[in-house]
N, C-alpha and C. Protein backbone atom coordinates (compact mmCIF):
# COMPACT_ATOMS: atom_id res chain seq x y z
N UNK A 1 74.58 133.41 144.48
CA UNK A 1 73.46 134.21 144.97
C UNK A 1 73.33 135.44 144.11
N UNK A 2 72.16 135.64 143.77
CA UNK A 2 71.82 137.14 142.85
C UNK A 2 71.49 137.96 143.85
N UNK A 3 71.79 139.26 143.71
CA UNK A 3 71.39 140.48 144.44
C UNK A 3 70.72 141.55 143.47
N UNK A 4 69.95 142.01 142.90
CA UNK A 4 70.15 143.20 142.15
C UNK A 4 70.71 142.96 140.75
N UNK A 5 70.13 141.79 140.20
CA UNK A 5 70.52 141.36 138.68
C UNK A 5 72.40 141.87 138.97
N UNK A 6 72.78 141.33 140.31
CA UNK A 6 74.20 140.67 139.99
C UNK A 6 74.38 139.72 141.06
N UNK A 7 75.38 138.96 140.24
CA UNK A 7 76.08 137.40 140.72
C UNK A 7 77.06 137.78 142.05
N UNK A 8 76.74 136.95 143.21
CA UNK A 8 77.57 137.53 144.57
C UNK A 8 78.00 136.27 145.11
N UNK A 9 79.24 136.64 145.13
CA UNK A 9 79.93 135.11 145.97
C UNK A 9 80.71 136.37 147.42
N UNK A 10 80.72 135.26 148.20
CA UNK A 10 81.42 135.80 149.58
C UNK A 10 82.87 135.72 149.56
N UNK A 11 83.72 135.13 148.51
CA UNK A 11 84.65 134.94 148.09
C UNK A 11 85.75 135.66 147.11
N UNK A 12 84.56 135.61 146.41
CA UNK A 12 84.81 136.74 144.81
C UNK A 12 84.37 137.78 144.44
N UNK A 13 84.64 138.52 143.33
CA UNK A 13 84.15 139.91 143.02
C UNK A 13 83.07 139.53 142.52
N UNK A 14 81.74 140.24 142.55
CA UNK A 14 80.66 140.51 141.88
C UNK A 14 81.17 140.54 140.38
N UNK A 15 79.93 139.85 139.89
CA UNK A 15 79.99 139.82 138.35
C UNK A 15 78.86 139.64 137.93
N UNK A 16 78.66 141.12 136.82
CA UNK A 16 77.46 141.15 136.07
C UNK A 16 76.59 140.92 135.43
N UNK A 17 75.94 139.91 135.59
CA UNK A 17 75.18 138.42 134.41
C UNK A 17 74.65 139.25 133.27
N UNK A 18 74.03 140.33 133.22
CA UNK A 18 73.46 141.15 131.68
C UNK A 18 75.29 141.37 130.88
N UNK A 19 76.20 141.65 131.51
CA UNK A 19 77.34 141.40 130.92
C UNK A 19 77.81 140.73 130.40
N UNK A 20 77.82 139.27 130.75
CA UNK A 20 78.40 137.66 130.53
C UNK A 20 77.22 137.86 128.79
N UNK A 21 76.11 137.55 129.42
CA UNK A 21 74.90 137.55 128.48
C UNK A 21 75.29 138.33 127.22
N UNK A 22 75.44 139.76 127.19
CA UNK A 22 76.17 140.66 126.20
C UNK A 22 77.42 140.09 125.14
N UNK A 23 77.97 139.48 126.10
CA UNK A 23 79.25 139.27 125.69
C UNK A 23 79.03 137.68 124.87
N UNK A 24 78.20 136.87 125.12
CA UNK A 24 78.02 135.98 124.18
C UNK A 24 77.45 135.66 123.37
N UNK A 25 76.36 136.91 123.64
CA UNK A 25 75.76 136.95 121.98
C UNK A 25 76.25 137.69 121.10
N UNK A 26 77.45 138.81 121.37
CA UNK A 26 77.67 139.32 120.84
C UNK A 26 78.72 138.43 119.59
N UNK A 27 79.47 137.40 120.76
CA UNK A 27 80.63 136.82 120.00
C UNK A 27 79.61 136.03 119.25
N UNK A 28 78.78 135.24 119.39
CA UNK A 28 78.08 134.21 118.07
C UNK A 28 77.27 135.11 116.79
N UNK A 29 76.96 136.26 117.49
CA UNK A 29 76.15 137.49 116.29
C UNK A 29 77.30 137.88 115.47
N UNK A 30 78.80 138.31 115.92
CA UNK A 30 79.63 138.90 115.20
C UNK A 30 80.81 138.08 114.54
N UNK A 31 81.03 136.51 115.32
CA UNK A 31 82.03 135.45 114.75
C UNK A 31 81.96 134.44 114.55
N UNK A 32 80.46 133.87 114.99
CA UNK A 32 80.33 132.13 114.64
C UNK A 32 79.12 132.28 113.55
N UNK A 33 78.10 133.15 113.78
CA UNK A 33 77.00 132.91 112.35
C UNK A 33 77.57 133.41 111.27
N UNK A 34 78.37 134.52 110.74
CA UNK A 34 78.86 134.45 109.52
C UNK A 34 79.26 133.18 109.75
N UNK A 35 80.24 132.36 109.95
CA UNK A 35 80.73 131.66 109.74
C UNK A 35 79.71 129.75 109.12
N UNK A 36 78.50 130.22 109.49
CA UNK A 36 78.12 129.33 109.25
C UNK A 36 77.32 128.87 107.50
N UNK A 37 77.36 130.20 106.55
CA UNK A 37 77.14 129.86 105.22
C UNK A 37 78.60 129.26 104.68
N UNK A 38 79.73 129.66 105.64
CA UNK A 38 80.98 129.05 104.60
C UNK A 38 81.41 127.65 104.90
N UNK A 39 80.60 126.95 106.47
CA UNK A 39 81.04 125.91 106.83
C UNK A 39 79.75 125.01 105.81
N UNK A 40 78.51 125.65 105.75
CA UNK A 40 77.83 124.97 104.85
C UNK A 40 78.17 125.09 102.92
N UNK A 41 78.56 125.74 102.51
CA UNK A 41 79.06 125.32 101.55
C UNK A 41 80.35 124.35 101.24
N UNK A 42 81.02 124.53 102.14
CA UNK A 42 82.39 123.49 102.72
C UNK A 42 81.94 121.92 102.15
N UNK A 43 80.79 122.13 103.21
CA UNK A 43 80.65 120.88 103.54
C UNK A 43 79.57 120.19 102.05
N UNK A 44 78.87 121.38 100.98
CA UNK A 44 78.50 120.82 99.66
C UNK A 44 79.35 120.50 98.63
N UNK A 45 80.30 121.71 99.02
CA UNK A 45 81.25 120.98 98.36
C UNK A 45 82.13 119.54 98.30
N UNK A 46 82.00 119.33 99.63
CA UNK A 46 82.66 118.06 100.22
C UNK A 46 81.72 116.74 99.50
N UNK A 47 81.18 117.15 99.54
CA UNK A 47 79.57 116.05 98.95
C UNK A 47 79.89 115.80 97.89
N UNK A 48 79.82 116.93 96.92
CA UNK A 48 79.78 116.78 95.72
C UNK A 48 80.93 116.05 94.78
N UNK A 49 81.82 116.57 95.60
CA UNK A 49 83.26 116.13 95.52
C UNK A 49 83.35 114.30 95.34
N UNK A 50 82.90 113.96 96.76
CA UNK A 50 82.71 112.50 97.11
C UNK A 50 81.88 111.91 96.24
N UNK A 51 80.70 112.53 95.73
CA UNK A 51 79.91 112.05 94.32
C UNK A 51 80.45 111.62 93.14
N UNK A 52 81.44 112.85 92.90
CA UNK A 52 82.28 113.18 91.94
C UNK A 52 83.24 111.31 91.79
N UNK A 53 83.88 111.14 93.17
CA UNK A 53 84.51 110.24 93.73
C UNK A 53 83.98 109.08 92.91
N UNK A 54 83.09 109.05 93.68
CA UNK A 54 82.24 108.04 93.64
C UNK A 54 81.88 107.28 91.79
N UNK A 55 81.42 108.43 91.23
CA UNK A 55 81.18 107.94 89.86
C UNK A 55 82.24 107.64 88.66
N UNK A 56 83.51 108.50 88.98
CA UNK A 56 85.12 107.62 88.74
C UNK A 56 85.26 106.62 88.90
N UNK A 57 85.20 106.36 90.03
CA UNK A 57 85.28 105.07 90.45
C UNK A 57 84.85 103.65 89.85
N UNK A 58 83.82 103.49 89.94
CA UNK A 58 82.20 103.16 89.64
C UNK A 58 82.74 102.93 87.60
N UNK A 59 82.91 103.94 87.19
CA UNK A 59 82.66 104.49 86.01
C UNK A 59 84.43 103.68 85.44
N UNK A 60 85.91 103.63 86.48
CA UNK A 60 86.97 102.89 86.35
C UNK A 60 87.13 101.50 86.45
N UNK A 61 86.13 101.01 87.23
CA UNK A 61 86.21 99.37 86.92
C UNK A 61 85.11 99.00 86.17
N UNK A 62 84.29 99.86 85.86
CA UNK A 62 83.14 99.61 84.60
C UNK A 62 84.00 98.60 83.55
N UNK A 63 85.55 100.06 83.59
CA UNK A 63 85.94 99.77 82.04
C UNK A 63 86.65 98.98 82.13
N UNK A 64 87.30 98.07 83.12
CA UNK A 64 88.00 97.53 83.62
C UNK A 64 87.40 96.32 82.73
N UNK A 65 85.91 95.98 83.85
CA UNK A 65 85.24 94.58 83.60
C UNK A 65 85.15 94.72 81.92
N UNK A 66 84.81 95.59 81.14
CA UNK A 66 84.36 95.51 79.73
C UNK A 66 85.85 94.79 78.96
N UNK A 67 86.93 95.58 79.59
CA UNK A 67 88.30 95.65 78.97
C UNK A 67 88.20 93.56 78.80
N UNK A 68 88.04 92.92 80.16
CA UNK A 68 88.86 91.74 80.43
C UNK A 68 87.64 90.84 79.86
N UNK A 69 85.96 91.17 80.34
CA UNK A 69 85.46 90.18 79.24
C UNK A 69 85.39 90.23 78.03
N UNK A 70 85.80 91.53 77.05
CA UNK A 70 85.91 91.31 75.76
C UNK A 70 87.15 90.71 75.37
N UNK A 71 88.43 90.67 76.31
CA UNK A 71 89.58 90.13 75.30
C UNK A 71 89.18 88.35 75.97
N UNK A 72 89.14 88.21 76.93
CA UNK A 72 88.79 86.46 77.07
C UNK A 72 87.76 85.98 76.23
N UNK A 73 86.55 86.85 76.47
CA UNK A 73 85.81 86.22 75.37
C UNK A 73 86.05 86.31 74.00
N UNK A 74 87.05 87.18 73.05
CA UNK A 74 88.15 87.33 71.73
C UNK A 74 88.54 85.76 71.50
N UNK A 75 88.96 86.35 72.68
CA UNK A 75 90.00 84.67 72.72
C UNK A 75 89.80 83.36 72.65
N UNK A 76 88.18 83.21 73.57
CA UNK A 76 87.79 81.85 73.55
C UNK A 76 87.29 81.90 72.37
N UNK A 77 86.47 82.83 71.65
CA UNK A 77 85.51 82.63 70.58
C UNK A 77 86.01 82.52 69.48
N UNK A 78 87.46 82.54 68.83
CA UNK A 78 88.39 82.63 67.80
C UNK A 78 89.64 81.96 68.69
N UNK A 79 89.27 80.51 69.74
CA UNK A 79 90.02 79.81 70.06
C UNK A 79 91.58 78.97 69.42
N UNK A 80 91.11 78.79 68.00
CA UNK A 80 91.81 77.99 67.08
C UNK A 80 93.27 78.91 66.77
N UNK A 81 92.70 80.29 66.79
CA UNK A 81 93.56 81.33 66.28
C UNK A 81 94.48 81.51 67.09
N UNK A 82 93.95 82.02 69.00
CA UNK A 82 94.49 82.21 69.92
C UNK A 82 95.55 80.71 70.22
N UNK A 83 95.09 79.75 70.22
CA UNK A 83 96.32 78.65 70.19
C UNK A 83 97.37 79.17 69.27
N UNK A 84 97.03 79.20 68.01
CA UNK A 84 98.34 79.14 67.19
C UNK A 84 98.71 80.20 67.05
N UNK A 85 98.41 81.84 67.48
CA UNK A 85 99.46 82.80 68.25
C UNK A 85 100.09 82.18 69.29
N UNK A 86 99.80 81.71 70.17
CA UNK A 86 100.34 81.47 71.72
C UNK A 86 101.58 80.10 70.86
N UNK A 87 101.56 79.97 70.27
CA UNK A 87 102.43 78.82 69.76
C UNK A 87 103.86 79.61 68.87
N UNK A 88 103.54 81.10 68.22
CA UNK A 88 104.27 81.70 68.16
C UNK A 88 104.84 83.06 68.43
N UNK A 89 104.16 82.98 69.91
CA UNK A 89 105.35 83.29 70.64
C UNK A 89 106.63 83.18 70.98
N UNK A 90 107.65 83.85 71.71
CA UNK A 90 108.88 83.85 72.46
C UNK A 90 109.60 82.56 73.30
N UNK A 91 107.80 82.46 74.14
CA UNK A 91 108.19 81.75 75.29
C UNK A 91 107.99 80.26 74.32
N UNK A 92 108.64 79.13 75.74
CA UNK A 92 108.87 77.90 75.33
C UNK A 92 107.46 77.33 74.91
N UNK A 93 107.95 76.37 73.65
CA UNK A 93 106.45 75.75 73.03
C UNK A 93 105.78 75.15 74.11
N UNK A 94 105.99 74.50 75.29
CA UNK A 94 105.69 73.53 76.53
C UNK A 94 104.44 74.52 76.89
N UNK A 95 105.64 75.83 77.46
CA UNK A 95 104.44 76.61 77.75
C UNK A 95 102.87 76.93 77.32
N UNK A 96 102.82 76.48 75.85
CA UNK A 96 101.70 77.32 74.96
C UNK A 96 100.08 76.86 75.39
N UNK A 97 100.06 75.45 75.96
CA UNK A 97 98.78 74.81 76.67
C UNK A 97 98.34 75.32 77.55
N UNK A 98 99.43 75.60 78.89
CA UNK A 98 99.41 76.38 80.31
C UNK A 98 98.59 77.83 79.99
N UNK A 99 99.47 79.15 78.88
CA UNK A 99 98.76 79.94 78.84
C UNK A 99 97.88 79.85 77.95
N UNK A 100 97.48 79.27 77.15
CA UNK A 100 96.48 79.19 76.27
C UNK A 100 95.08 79.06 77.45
N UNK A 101 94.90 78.57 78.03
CA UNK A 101 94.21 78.21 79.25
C UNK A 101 93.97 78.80 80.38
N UNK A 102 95.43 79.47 80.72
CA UNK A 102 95.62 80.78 81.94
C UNK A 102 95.48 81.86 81.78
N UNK A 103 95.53 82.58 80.53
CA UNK A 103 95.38 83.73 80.15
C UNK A 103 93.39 84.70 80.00
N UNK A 104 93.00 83.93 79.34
CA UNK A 104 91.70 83.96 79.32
C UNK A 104 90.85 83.69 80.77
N UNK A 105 91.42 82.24 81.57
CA UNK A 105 90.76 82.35 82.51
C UNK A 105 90.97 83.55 83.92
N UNK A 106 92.24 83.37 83.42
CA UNK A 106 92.42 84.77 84.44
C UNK A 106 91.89 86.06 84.34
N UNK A 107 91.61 86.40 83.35
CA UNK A 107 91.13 87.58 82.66
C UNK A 107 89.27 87.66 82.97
N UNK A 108 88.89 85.83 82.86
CA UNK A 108 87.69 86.61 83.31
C UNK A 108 87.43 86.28 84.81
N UNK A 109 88.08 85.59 85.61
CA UNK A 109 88.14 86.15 87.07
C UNK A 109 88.55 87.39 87.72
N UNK A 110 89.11 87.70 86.62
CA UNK A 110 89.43 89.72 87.61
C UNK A 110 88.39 90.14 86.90
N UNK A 111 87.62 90.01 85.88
CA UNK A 111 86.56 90.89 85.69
C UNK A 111 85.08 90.51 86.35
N UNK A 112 85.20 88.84 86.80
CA UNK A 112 83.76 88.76 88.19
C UNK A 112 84.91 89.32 89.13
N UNK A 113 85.83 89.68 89.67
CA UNK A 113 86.12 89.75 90.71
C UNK A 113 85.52 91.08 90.96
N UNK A 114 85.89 91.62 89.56
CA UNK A 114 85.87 93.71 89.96
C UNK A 114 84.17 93.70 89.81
N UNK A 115 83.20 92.85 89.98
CA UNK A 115 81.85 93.48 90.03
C UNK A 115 81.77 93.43 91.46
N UNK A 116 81.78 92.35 92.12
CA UNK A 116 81.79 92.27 93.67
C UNK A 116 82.54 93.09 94.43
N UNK A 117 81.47 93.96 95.49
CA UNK A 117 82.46 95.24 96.28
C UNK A 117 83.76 94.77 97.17
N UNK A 118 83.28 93.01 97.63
CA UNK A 118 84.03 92.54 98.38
C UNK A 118 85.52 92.35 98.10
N UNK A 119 85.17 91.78 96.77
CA UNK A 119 85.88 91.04 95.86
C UNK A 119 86.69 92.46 94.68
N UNK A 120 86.53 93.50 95.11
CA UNK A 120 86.82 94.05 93.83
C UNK A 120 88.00 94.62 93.90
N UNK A 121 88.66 95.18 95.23
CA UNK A 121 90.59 95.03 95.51
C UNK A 121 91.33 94.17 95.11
N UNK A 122 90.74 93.41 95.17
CA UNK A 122 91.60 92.02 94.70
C UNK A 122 91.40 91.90 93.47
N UNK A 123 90.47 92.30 92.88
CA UNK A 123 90.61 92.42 91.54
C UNK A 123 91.11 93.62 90.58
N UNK A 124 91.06 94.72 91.06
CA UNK A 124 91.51 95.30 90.69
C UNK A 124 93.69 95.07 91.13
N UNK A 125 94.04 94.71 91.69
CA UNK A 125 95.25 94.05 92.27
C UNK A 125 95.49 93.26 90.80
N UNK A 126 94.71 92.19 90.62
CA UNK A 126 94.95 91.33 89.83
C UNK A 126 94.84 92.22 88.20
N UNK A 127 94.10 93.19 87.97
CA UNK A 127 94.00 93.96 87.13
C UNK A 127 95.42 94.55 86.24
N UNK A 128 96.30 95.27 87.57
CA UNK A 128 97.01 96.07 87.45
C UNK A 128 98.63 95.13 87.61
N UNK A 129 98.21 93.87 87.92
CA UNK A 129 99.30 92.59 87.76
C UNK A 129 99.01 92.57 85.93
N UNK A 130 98.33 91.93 85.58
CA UNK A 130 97.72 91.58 84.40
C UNK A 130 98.59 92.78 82.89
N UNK A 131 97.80 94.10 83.17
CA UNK A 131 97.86 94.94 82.67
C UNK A 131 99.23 95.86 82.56
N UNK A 132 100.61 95.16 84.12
CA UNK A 132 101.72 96.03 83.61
C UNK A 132 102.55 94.79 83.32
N UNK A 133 102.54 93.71 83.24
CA UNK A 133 102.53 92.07 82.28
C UNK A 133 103.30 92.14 81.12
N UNK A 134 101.54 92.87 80.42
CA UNK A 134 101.17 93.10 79.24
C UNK A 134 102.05 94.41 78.96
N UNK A 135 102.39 95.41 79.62
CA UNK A 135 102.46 96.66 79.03
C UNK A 135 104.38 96.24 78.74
N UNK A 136 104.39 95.60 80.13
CA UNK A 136 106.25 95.35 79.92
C UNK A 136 106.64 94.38 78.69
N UNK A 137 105.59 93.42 78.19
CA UNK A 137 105.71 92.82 77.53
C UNK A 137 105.89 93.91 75.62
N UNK A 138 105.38 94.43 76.05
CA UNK A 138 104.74 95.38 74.75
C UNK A 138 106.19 95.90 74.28
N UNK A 139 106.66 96.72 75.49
CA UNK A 139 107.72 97.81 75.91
C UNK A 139 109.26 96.77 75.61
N UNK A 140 109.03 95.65 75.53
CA UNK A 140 110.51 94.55 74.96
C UNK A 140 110.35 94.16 74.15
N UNK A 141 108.76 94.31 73.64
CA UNK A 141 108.84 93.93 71.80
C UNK A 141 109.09 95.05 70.79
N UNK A 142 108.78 96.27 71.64
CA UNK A 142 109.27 98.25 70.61
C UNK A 142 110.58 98.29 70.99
N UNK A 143 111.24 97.54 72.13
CA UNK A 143 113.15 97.99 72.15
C UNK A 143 113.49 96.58 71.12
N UNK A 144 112.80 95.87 70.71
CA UNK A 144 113.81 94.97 69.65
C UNK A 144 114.29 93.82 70.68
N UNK A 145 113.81 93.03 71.55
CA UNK A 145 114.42 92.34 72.66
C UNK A 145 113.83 90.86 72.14
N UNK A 146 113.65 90.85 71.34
CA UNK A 146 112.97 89.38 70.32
C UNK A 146 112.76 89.48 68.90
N UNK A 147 112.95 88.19 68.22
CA UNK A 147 113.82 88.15 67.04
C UNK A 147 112.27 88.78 66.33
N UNK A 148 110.99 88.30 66.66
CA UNK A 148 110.08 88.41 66.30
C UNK A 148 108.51 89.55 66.89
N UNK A 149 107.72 90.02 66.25
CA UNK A 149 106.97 90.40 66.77
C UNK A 149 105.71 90.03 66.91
N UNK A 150 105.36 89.03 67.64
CA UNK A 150 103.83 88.04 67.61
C UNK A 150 103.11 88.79 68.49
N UNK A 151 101.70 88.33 68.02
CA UNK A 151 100.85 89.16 68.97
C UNK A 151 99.39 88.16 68.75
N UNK A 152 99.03 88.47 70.76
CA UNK A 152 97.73 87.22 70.63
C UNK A 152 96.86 87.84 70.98
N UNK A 153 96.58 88.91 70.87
CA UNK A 153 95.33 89.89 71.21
C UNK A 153 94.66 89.20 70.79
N UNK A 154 93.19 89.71 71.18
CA UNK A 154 92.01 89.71 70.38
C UNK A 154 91.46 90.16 69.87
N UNK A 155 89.95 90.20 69.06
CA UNK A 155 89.04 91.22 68.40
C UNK A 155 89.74 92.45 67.73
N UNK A 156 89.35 93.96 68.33
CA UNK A 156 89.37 95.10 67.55
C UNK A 156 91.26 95.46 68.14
N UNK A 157 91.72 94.58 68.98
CA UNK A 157 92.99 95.27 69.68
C UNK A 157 94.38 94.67 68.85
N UNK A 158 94.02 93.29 68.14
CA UNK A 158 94.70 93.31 67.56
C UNK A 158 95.05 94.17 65.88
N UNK A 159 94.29 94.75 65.87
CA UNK A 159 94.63 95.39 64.89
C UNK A 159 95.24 96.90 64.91
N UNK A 160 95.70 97.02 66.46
CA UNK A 160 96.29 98.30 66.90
C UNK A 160 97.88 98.10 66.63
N UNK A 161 98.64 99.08 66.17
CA UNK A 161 99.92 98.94 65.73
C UNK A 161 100.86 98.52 67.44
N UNK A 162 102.20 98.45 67.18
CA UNK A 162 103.06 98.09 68.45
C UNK A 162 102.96 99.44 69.64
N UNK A 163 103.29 100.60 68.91
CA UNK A 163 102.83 101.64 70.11
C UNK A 163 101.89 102.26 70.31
N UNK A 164 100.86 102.01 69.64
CA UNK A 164 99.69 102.17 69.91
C UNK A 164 98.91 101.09 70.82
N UNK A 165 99.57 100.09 70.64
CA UNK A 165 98.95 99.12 71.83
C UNK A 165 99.92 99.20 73.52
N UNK A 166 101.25 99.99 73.20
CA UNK A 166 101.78 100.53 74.51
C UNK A 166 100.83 101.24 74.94
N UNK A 167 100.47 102.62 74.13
CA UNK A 167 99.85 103.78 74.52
C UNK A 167 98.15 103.30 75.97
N UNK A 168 97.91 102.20 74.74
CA UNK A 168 96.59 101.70 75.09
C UNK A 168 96.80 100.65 76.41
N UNK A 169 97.66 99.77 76.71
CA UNK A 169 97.94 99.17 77.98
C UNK A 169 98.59 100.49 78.96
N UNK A 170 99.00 100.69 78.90
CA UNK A 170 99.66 102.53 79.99
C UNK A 170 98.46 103.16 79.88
N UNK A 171 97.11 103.42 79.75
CA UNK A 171 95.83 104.10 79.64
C UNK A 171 95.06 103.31 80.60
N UNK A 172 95.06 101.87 80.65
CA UNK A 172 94.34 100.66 81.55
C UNK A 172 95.28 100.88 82.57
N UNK A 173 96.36 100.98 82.53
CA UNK A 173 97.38 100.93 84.09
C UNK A 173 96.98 101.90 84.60
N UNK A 174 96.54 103.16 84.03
CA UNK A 174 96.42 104.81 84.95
C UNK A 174 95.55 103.94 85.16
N UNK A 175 93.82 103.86 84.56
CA UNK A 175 93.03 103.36 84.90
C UNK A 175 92.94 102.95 86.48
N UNK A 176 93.46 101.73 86.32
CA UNK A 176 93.92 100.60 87.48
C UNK A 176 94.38 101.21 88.44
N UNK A 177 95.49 101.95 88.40
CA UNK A 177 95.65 102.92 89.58
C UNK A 177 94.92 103.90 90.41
N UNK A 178 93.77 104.73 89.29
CA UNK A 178 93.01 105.38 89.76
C UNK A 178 91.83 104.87 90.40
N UNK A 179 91.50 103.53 90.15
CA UNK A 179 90.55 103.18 90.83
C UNK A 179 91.45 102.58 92.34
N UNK A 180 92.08 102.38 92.13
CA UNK A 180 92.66 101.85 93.67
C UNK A 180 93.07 103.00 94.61
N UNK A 181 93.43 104.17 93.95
CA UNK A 181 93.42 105.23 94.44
C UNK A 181 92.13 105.81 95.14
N UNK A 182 91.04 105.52 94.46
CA UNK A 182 89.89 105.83 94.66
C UNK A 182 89.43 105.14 95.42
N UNK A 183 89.28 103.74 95.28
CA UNK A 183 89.20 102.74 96.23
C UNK A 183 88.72 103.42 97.42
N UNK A 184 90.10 103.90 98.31
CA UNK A 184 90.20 104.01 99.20
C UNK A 184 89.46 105.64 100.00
N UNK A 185 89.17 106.18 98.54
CA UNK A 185 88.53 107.44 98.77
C UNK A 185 87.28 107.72 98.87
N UNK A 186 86.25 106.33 98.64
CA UNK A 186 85.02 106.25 98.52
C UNK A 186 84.71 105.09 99.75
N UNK A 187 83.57 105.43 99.81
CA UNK A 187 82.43 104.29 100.39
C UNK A 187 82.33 103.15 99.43
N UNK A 188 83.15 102.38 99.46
CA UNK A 188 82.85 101.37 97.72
C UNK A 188 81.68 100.03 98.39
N UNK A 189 81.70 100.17 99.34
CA UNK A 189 80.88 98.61 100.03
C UNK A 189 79.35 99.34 99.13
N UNK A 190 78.94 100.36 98.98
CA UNK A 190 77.66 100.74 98.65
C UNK A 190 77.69 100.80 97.46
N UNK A 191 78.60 100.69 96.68
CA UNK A 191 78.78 100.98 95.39
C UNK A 191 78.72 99.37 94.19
N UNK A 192 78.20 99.41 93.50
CA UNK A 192 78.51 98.11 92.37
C UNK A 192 78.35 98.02 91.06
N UNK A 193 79.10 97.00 90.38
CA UNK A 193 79.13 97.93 88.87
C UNK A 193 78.02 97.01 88.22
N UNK A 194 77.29 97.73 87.20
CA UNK A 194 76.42 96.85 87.23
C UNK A 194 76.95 95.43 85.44
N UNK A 195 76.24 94.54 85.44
CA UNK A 195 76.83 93.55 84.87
C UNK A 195 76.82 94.16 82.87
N UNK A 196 77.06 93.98 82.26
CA UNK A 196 77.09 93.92 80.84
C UNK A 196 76.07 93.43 80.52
């Protein structure tokens, strides 16, 4: 019940409604509107950030897909060559059909895998299988762990020296990591890379 612009209970003390009133505009005039240019820049920053995210991302399995269809397609297109590296190799001659065959095709299923948003964990998974393979493989041919040093690259990569092609597989592994890192930091279902 109001009496006289004040609040009256039969119970309780009178209390002054132009008071209450005072007292809460005062607190949003003096502690919540400043506060609201720093929650809005917060939150551009937050944006921009996630943009930021976003085009790493986007921009990490780009290089991904470029990386795996240029060495399969190396490989198939200078086929004759890629056999008779894979023949002197380490591993057993039996082997040389199996990967002559597995290597390339695998290479270009993780690179349709990484265009599809659905499909592109799993490819990037298969990426970073692929790519520390290769890097461990690299890393036992610079300690001397084989009598020989063969190499079945393709195109412009084979002509990169032994640690320079470490340097360059450990550059695809950050890669690989950072997009899976990212992965999980973006909206990727909206995201897709577009084809070559």
């Amino acid at each position: 019940m109001v009496r006289d612009g004040v609040y009256q209970d039969s119970d309780k003390m009178p209390i002054l409604a132009p008071t209450l009133k005072v007292t809460y505009s005062a607190i949003w005039k003096n502690r919540l509107k400043p506060l609201f240019p720093i929650v809005l820049k917060y939150y551009n920053l937050l944006n921009r950030l996630s943009m930021f995210y976003r085009i790493l991302y986007q921009f990490s399995c780009f290089l991904l897909v470029l990386l795996f269809l240029y060495t399969a397609s190396s490989k198939l297109v200078n086929f004759d060559r890629f056999y008779f590296d894979m023949g002197n190799q380490v591993f057993p001659k039996s082997w040389r059909m199996v990967m002559v065959v597995a290597i390339p095709s695998i290479e270009l299923v993780t690179a349709i895998a990484l265009l599809f948003p659905r499909s592109r964990k799993t490819g990037l998974i298969a990426s970073l299988a692929l790519m520390s393979v290769f890097t461990l493989y690299t890393s036992l041919v610079l300690t001397g762990t084989f009598d020989r040093m063969p190499c079945s690259c393709g195109g412009v990569i084979r002509s990169l020296t032994w640690p320079q092609h470490l340097i360059f597989n450990l550059f695809f592994v950050g890669i690989t990591l950072l997009a899976l890192w990212l992965h999980n930091k973006t909206d990727h279902r909206q995201l897709a890379v577009p084809a070559s």
